[in-house]
Protein backbone atom coordinates (compact mmCIF):
# COMPACT_ATOMS: atom_id res chain seq x y z
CA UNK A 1 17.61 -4.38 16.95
CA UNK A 2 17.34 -5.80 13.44
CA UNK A 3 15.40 -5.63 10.61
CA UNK A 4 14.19 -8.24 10.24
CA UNK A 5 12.10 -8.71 13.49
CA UNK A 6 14.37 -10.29 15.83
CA UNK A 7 17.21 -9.11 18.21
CA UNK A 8 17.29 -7.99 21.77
CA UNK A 9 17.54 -4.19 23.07
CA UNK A 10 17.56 -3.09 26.48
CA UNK A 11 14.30 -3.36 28.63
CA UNK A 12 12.90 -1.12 31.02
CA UNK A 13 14.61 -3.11 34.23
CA UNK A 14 17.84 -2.43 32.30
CA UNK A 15 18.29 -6.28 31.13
CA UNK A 16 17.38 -7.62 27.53
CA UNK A 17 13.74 -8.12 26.13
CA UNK A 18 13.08 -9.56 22.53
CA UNK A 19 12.20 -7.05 19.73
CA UNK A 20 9.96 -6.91 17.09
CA UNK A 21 9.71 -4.61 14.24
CA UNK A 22 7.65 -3.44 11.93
CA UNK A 23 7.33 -5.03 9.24
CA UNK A 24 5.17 -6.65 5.93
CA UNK A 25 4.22 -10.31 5.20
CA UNK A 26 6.76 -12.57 3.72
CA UNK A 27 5.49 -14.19 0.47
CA UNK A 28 5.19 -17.60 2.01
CA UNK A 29 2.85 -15.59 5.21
CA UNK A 30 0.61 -14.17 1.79
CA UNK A 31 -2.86 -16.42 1.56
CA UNK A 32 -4.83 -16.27 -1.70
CA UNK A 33 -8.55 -16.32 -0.61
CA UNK A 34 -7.86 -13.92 2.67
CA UNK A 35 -9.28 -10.01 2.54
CA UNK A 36 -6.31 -8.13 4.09
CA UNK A 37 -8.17 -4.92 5.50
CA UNK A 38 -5.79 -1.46 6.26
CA UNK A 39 -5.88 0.87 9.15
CA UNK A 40 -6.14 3.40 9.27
CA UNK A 41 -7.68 5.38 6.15
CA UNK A 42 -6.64 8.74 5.24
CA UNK A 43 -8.81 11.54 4.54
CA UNK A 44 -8.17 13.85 1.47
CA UNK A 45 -7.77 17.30 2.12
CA UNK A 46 -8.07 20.26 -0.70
CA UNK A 47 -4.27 21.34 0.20
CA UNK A 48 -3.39 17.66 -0.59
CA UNK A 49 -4.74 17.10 -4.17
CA UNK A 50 -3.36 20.56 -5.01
CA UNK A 51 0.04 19.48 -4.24
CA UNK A 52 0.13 16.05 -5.79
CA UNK A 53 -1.13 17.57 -8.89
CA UNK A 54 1.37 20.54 -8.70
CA UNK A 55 4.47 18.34 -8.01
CA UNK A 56 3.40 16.06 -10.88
CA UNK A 57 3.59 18.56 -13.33
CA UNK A 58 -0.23 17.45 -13.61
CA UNK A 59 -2.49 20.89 -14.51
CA UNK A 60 -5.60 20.17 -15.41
CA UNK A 61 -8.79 22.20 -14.16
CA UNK A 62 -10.58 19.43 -12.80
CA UNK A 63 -8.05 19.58 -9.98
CA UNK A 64 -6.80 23.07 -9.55
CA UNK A 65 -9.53 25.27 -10.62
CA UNK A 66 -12.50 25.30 -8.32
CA UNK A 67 -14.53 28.45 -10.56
CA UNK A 68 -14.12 25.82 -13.38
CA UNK A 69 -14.96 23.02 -11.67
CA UNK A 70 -18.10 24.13 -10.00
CA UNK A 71 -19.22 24.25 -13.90
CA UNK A 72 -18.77 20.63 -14.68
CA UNK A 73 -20.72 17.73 -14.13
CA UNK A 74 -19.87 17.30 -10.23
CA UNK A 75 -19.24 20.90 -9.64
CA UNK A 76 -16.36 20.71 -7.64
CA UNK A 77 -12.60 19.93 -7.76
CA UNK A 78 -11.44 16.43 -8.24
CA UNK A 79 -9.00 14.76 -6.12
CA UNK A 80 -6.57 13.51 -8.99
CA UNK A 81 -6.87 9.94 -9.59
CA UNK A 82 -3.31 9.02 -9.44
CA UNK A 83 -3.02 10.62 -6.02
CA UNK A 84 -6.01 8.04 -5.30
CA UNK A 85 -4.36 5.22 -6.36
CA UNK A 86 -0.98 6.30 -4.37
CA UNK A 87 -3.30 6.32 -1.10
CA UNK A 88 -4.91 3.07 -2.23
CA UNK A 89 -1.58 1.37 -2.58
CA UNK A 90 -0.01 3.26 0.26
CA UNK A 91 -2.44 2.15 2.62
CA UNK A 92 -1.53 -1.54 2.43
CA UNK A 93 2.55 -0.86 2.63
CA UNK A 94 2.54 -1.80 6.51
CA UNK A 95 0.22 -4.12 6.43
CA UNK A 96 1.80 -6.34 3.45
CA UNK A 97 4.78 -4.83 2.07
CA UNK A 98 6.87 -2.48 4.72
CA UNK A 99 10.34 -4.00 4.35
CA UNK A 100 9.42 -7.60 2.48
CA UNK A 101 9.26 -5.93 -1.20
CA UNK A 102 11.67 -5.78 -3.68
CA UNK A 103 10.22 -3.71 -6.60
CA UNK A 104 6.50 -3.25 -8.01
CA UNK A 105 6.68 -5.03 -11.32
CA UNK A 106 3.31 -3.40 -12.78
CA UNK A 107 -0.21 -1.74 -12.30
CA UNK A 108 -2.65 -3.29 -14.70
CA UNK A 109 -6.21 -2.72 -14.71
CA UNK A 110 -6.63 0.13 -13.00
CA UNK A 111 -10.32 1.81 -12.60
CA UNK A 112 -11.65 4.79 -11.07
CA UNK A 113 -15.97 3.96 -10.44
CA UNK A 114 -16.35 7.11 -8.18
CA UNK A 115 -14.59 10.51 -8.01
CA UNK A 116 -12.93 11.18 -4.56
CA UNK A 117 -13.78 14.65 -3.22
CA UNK A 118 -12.07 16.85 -0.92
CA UNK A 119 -13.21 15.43 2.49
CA UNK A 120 -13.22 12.03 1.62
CA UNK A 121 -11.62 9.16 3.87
CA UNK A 122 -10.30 6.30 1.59
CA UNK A 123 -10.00 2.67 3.13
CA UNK A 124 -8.62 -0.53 1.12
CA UNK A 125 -8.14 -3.67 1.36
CA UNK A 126 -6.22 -6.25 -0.51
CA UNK A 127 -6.32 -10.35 -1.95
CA UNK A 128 -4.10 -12.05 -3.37
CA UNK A 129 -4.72 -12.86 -6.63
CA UNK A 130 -1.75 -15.17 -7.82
CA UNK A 131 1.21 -16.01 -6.26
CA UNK A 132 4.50 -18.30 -7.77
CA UNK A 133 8.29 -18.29 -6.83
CA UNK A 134 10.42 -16.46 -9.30
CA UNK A 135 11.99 -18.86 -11.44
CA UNK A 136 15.23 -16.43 -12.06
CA UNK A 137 15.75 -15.51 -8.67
CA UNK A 138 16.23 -17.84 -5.82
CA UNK A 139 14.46 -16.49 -2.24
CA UNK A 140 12.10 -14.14 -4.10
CA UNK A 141 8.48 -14.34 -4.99
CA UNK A 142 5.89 -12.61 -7.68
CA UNK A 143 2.46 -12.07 -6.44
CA UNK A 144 0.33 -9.72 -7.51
CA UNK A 145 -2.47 -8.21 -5.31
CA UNK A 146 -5.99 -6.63 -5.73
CA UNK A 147 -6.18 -3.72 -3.81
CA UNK A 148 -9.56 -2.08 -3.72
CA UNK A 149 -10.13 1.65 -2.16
CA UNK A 150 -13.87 3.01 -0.75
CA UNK A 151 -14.88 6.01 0.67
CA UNK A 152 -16.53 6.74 4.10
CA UNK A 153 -19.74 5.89 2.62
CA UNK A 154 -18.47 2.32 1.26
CA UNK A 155 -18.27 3.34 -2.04
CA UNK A 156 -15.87 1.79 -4.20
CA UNK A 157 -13.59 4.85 -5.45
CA UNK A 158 -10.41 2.73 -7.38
CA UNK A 159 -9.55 -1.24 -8.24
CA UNK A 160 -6.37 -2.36 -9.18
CA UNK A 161 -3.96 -5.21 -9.70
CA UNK A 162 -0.42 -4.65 -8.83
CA UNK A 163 2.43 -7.14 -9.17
CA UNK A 164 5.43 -7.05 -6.75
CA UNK A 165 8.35 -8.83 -6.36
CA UNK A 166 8.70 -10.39 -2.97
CA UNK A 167 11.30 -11.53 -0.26
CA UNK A 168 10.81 -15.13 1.07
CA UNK A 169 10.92 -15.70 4.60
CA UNK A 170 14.61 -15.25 5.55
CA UNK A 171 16.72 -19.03 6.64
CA UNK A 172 16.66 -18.81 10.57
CA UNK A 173 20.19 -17.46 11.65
CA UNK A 174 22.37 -20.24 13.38
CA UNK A 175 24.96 -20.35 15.85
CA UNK A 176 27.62 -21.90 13.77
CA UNK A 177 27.86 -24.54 16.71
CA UNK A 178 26.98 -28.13 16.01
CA UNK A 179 23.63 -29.19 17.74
């Protein structure tokens, strides 16, 4: 098996079948102008936000304290919004990115419209925004997506842009033998 979606491994009748793994979109299989929708969506529990929050030294009240929070404006705890946008992003990896990224370059304008709740399902979905081959290094390519989370009731809950640095579709392998 390899990892880059080919190889053989043995089949069921004992003899060899092709494999494919699982994997992201090269930057040459990334379209500008397509919606890129994820599956499945992942629903927010209260044990979840008080983790994320906890393990990123992250204490405010809004998150943690549910006597506080039931006296503010929408009287109950918030999921924190960086544990949003972690499930936003998250939720594309297999779709786009699952072994075809090199290293997110930058988050840039981030929003938050709609607080997530305990309870809630977030979806996303991506575009491309821009896309170019990286100038300094050969096989690799910047594109930054728009990745766009909503609730169960199609509410938009977080937009970003994020920039990643991408592999190119890999040269086929050859034999070495002269065709």
């Amino acid at each position: 098996m390899t990892g880059t979606g080919g190889g053989t491994a043995g089949g069921p009748d004992g003899g060899t079948s092709r494999v494919v793994d699982q994997r992201g979109l090269y930057y040459e299989e990334l379209e500008q102008g397509v919606l890129y929708r994820h599956s499945p969506g992942r629903t927010v529990g209260e044990a979840d936000n008080t983790l994320f929050s906890t393990l990123t030294m992250n204490p405010q009240a809004l998150h943690l304290d549910a006597a506080y929070s039931a006296t503010q404006e929408f009287g109950e705890r918030l999921v924190n919004s960086l544990m949003t946008m972690s499930i936003v992003v998250g939720l594309s990896v297999g779709h786009l990115t699952q072994s075809t990224i090199v290293a997110n370059l930058g988050f840039e304008s981030v929003a938050f419209p709609h607080p997530v709740l305990a309870g809630d399902t977030i979806r996303a979905e991506s575009t491309v925004e821009a896309k170019r081959l990286s100038r300094s290094r050969p096989g690799q390519g910047i594109v930054t997506f728009r990745h766009v989370g909503r609730n169960q009731h199609g509410v938009v809950v977080a937009t970003l842009l994020r920039t990643v640095l991408m592999l190119c579709r890999p040269e086929p392998a050859t034999s070495g033998e002269p065709a």
